[in-house]
PDB file of N, CA and C in Angstrom:
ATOM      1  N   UNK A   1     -17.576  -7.952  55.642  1.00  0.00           N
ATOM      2  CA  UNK A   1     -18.267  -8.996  56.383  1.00  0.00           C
ATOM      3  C   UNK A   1     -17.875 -10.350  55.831  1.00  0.00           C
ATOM      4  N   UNK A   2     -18.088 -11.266  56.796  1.00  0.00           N
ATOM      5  CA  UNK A   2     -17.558 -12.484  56.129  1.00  0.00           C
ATOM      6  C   UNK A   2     -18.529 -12.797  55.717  1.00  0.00           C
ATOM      7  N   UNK A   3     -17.363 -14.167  54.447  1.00  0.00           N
ATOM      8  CA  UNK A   3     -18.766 -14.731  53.365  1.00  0.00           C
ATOM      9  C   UNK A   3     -19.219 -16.168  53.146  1.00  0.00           C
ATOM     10  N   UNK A   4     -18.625 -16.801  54.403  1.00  0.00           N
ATOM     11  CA  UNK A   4     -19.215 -18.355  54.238  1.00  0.00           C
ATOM     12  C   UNK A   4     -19.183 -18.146  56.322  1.00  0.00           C
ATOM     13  N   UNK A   5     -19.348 -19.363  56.940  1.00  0.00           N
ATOM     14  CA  UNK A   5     -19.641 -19.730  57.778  1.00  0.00           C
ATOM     15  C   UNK A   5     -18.539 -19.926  59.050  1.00  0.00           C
ATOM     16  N   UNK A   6     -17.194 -20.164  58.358  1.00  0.00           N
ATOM     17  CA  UNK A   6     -16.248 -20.335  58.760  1.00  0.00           C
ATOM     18  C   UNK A   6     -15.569 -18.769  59.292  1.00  0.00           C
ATOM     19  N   UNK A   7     -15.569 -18.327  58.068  1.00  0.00           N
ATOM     20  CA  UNK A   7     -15.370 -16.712  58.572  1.00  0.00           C
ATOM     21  C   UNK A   7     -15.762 -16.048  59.093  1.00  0.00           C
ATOM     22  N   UNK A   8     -17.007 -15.992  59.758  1.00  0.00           N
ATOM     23  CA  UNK A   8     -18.070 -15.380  60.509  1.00  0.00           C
ATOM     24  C   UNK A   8     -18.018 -15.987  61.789  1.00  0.00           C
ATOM     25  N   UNK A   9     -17.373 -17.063  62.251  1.00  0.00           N
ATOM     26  CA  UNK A   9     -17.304 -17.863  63.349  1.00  0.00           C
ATOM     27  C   UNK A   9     -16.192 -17.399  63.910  1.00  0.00           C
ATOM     28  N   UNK A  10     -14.845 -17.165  62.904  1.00  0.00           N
ATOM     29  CA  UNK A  10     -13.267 -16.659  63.561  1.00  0.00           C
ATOM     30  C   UNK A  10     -13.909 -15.000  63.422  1.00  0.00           C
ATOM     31  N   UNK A  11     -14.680 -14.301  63.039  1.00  0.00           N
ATOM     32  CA  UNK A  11     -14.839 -12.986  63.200  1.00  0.00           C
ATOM     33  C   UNK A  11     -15.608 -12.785  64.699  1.00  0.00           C
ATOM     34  N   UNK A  12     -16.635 -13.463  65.084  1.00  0.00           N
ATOM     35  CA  UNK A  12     -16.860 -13.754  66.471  1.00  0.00           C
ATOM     36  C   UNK A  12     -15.856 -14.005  67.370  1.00  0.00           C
ATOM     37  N   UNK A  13     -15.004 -15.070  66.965  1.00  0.00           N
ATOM     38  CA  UNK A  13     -14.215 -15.512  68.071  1.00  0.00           C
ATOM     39  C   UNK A  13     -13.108 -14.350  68.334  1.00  0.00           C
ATOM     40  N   UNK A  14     -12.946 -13.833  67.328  1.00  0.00           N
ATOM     41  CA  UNK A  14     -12.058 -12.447  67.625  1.00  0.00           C
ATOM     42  C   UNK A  14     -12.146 -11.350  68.428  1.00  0.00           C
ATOM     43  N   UNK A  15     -13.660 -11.119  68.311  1.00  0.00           N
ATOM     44  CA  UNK A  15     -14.226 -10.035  69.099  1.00  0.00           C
ATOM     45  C   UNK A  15     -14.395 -10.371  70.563  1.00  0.00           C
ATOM     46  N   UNK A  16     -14.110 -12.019  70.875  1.00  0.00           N
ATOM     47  CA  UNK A  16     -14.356 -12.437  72.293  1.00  0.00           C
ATOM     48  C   UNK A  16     -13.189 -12.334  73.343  1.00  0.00           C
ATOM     49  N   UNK A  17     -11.744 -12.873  72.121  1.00  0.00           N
ATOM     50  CA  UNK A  17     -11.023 -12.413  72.886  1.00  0.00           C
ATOM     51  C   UNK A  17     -10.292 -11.339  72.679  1.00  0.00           C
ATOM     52  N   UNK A  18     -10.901 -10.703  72.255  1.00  0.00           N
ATOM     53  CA  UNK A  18     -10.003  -9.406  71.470  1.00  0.00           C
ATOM     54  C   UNK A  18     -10.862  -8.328  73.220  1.00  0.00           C
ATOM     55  N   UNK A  19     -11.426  -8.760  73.113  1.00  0.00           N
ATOM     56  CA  UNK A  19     -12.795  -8.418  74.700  1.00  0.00           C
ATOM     57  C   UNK A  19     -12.247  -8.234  76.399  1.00  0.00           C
ATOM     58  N   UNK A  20     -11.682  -9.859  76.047  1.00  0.00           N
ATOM     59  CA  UNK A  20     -11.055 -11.085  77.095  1.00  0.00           C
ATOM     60  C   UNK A  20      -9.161 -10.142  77.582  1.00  0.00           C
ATOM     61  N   UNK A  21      -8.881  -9.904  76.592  1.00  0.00           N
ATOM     62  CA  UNK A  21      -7.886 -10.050  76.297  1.00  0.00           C
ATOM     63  C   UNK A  21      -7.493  -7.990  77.185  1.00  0.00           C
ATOM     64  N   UNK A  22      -8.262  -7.739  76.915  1.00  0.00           N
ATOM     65  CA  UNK A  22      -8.159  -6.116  77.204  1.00  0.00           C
ATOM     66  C   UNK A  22      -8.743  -5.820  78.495  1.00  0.00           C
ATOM     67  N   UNK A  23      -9.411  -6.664  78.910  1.00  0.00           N
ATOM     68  CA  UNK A  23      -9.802  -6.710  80.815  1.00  0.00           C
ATOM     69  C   UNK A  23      -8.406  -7.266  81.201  1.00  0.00           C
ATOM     70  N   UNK A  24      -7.715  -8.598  80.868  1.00  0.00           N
ATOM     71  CA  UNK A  24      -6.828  -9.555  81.574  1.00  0.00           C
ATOM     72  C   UNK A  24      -5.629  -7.359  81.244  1.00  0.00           C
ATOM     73  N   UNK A  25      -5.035  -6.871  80.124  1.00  0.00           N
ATOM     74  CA  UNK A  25      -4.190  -6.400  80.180  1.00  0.00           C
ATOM     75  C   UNK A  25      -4.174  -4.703  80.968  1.00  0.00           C
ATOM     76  N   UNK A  26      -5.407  -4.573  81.182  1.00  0.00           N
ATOM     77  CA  UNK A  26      -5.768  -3.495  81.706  1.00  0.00           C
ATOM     78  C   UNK A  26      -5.242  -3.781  83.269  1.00  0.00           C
ATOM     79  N   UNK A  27      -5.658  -5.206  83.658  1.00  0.00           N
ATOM     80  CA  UNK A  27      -5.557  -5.391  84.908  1.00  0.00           C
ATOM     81  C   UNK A  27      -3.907  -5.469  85.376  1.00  0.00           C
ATOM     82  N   UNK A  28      -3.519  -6.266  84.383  1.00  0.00           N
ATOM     83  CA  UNK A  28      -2.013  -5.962  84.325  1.00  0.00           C
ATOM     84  C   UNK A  28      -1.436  -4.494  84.746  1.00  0.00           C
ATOM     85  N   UNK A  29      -1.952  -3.543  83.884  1.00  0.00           N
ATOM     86  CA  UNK A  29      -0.991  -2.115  83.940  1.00  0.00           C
ATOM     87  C   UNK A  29      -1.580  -1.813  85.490  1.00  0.00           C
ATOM     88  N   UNK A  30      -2.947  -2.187  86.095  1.00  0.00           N
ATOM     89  CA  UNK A  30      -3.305  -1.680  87.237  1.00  0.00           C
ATOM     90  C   UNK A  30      -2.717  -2.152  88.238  1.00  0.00           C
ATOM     91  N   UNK A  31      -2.158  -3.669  88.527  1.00  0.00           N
ATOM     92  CA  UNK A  31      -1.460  -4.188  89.248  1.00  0.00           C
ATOM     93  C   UNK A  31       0.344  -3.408  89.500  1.00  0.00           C
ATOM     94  N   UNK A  32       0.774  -3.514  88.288  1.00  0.00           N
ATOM     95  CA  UNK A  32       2.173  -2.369  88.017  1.00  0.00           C
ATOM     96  C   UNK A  32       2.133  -1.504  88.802  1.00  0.00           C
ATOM     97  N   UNK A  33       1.190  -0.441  88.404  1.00  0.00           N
ATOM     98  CA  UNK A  33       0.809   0.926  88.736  1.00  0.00           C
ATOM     99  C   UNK A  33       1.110   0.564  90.191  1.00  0.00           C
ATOM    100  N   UNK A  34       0.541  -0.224  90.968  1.00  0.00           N
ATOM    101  CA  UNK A  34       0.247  -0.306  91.764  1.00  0.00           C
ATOM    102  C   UNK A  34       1.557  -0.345  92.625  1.00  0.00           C
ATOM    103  N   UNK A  35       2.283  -1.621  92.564  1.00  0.00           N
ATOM    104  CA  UNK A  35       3.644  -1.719  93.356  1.00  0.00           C
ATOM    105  C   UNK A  35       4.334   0.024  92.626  1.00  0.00           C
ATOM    106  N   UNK A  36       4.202   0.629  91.787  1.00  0.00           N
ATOM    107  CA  UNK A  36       4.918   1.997  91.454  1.00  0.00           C
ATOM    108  C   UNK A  36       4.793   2.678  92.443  1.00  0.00           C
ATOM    109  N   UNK A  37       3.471   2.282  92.207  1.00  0.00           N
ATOM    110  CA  UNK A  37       3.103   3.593  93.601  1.00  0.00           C
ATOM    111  C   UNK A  37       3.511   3.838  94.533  1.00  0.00           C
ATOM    112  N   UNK A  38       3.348   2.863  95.291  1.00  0.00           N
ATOM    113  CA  UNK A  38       4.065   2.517  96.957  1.00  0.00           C
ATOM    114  C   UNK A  38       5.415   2.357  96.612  1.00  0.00           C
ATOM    115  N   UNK A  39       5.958   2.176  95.509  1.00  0.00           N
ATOM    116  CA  UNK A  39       7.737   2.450  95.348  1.00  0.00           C
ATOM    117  C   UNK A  39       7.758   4.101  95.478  1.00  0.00           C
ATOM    118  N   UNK A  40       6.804   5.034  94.790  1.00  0.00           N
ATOM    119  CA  UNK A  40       6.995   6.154  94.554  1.00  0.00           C
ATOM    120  C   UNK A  40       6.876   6.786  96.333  1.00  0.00           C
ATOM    121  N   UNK A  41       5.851   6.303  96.594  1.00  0.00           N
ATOM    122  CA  UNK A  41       5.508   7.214  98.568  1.00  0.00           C
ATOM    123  C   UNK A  41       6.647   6.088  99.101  1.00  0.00           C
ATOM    124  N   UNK A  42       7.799   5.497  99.545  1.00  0.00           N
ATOM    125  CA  UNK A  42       8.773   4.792  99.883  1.00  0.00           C
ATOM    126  C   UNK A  42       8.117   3.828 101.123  1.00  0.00           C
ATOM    127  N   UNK A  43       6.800   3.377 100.342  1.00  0.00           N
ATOM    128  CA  UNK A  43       5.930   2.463 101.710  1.00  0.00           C
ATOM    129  C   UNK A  43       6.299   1.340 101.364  1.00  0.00           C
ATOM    130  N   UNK A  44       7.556   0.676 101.885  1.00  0.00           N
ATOM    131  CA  UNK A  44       8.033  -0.612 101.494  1.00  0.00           C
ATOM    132  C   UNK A  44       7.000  -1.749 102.163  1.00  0.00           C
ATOM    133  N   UNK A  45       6.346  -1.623 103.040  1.00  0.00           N
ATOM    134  CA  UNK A  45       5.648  -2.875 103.117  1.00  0.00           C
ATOM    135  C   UNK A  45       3.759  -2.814 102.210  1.00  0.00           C
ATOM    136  N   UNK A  46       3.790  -1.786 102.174  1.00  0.00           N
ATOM    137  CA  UNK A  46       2.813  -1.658 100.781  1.00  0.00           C
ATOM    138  C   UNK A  46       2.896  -2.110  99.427  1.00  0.00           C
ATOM    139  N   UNK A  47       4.215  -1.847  99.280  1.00  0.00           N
ATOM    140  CA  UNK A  47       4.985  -2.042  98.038  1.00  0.00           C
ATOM    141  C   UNK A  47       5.528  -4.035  98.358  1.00  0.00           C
ATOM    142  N   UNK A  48       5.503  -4.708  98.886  1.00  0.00           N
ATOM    143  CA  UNK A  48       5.925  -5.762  99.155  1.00  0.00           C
ATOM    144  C   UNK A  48       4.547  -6.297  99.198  1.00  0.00           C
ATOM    145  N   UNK A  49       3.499  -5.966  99.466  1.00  0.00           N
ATOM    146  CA  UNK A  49       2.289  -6.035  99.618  1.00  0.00           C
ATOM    147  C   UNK A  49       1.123  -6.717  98.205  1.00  0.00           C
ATOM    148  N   UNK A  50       1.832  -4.745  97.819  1.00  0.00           N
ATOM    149  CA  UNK A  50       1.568  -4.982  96.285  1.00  0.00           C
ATOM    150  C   UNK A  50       2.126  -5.584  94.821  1.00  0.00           C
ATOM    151  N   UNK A  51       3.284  -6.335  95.490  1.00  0.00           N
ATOM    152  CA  UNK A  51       4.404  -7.128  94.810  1.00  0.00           C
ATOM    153  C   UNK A  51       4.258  -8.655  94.451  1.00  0.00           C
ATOM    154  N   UNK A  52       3.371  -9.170  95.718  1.00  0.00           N
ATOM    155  CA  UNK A  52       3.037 -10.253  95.373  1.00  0.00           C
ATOM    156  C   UNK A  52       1.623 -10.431  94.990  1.00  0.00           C
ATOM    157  N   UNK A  53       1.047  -9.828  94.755  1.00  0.00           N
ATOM    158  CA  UNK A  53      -0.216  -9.778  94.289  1.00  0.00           C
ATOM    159  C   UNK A  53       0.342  -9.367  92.541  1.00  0.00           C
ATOM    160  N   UNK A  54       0.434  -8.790  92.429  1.00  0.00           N
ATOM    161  CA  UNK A  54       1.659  -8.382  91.340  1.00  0.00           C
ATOM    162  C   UNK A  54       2.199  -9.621  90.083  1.00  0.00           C
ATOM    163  N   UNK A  55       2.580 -10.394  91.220  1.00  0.00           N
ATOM    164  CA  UNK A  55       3.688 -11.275  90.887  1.00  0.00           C
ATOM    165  C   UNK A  55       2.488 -12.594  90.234  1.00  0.00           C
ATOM    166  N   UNK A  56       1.509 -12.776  90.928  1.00  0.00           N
ATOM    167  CA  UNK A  56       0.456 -13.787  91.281  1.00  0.00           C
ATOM    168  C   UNK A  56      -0.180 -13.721  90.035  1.00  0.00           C
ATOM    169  N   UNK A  57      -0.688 -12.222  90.089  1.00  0.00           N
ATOM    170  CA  UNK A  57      -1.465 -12.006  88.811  1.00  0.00           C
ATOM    171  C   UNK A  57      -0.512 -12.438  87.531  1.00  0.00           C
ATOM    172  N   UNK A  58       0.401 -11.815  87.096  1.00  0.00           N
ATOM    173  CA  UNK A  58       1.072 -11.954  85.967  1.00  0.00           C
ATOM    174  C   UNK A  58       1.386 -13.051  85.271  1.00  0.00           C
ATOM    175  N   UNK A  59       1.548 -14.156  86.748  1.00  0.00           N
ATOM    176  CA  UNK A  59       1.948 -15.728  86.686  1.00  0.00           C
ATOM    177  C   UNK A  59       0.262 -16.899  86.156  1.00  0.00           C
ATOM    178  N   UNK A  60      -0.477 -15.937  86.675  1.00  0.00           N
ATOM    179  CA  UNK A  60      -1.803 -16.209  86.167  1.00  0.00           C
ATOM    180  C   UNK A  60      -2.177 -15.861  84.806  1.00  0.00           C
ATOM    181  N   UNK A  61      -1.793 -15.002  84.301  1.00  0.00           N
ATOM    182  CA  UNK A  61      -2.083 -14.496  83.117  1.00  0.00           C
ATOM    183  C   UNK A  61      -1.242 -15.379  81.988  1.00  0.00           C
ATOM    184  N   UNK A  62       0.051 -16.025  82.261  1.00  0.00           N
ATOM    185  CA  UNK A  62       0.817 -16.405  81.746  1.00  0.00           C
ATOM    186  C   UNK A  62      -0.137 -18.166  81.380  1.00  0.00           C
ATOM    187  N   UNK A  63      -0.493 -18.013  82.523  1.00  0.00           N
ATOM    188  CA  UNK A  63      -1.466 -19.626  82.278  1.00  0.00           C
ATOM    189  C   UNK A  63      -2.700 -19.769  81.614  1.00  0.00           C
ATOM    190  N   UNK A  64      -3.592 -18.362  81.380  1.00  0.00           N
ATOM    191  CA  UNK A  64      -4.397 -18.265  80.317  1.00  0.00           C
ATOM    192  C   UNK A  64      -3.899 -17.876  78.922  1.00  0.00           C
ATOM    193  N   UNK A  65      -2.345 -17.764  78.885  1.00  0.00           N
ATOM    194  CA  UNK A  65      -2.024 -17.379  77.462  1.00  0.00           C
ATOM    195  C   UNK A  65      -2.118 -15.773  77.256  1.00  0.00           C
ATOM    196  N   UNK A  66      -2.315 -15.025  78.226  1.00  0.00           N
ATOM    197  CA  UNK A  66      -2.443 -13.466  77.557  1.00  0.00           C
ATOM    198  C   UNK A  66      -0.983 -13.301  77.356  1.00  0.00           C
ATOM    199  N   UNK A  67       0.096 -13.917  78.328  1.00  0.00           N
ATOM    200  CA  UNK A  67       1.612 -13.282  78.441  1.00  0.00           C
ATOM    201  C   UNK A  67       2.355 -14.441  78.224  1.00  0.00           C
ATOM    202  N   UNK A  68       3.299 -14.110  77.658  1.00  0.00           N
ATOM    203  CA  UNK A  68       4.900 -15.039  77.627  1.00  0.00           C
ATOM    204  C   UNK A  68       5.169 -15.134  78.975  1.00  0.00           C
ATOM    205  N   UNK A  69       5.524 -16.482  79.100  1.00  0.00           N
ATOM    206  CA  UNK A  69       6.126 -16.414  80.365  1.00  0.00           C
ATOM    207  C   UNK A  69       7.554 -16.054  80.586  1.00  0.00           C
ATOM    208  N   UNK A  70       8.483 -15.486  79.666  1.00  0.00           N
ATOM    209  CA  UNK A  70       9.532 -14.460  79.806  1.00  0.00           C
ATOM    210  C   UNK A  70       8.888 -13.332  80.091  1.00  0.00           C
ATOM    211  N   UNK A  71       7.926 -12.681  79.572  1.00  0.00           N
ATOM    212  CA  UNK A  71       6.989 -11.056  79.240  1.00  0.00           C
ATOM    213  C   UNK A  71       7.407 -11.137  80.919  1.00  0.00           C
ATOM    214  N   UNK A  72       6.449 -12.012  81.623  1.00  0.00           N
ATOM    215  CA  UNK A  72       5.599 -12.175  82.879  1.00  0.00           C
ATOM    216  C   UNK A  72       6.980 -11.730  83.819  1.00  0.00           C
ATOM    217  N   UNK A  73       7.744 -12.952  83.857  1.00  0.00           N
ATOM    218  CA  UNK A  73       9.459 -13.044  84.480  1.00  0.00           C
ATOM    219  C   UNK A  73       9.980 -11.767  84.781  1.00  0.00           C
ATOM    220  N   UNK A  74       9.958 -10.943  83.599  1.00  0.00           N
ATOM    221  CA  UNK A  74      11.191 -10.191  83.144  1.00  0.00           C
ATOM    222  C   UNK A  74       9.922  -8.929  83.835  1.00  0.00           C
ATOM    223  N   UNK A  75       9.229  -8.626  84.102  1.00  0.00           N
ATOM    224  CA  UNK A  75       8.186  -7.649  84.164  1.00  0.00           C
ATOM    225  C   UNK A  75       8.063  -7.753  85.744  1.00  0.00           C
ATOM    226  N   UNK A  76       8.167  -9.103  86.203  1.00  0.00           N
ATOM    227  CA  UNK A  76       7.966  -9.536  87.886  1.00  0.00           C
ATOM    228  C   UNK A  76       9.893  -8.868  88.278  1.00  0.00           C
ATOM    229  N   UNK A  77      10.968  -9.401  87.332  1.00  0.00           N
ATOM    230  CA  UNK A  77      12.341  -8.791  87.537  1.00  0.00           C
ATOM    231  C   UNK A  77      11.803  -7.695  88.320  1.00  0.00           C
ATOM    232  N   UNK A  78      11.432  -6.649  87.307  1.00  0.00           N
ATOM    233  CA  UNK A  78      12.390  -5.564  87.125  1.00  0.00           C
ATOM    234  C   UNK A  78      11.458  -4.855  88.067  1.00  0.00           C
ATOM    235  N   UNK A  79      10.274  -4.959  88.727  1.00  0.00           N
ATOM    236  CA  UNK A  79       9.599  -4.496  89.567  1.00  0.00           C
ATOM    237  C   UNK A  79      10.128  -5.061  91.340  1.00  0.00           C
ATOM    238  N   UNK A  80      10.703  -6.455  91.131  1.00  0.00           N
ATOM    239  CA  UNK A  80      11.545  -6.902  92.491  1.00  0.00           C
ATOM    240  C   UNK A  80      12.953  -6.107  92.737  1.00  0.00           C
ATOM    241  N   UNK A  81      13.358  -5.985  91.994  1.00  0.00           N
ATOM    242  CA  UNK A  81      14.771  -5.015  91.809  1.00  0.00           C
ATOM    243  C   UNK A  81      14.188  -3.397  92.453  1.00  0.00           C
ATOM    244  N   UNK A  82      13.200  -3.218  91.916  1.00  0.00           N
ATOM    245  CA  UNK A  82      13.403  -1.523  92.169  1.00  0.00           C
ATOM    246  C   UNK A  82      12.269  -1.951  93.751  1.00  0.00           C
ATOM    247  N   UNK A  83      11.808  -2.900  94.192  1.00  0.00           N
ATOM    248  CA  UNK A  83      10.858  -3.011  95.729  1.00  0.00           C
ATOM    249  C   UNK A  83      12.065  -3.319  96.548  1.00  0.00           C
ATOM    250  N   UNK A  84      12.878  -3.980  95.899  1.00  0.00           N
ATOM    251  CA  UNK A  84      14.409  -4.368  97.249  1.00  0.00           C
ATOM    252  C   UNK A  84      15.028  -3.323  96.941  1.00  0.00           C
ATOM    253  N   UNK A  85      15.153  -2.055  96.598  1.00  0.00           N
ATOM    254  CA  UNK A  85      16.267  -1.186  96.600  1.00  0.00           C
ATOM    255  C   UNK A  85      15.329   0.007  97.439  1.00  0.00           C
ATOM    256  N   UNK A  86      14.030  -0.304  98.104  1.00  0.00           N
ATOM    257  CA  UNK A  86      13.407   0.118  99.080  1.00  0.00           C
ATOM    258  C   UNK A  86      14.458   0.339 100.459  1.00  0.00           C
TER     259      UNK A  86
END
């Protein structure tokens, strides 16, 4: 446990976004999942659907700081590559 005032304040603040931080990345893998999916059943306008919603989120996340905005880029890539080879 912390032992002055200062430490007990960053031990809070940890747990908030340590909190914060695991809703924003959960939502991430659910968004993924998502354009996979409709890549996997070959529903290209599902999958185009779920691409920019996809794309939106990630670019959002990048502006609260959960993601690099390379992470975000390179993650929006490689999911546009495999929705255009629909």
């Amino acid at each position: 446990m912390a032992n002055h005032k200062s430490a007990a304040k960053r031990a809070k603040q940890t747990i908030v976004k340590t909190e914060r931080n695991r809703f924003f990345k959960a939502r991430i893998k659910n968004v993924t999942k998502a354009v996979l999916v409709a890549i996997e059943a070959n529903d290209k306008e599902t999958a185009t659907t779920a691409m920019k919603e996809a794309n939106k989120y990630l670019h959002h996340c990048v502006s609260k700081n959960i993601l690099k905005k390379a992470t975000a880029a390179r993650k929006v890539s490689r999911l546009q590559v495999k929705v255009n080879a629909l």
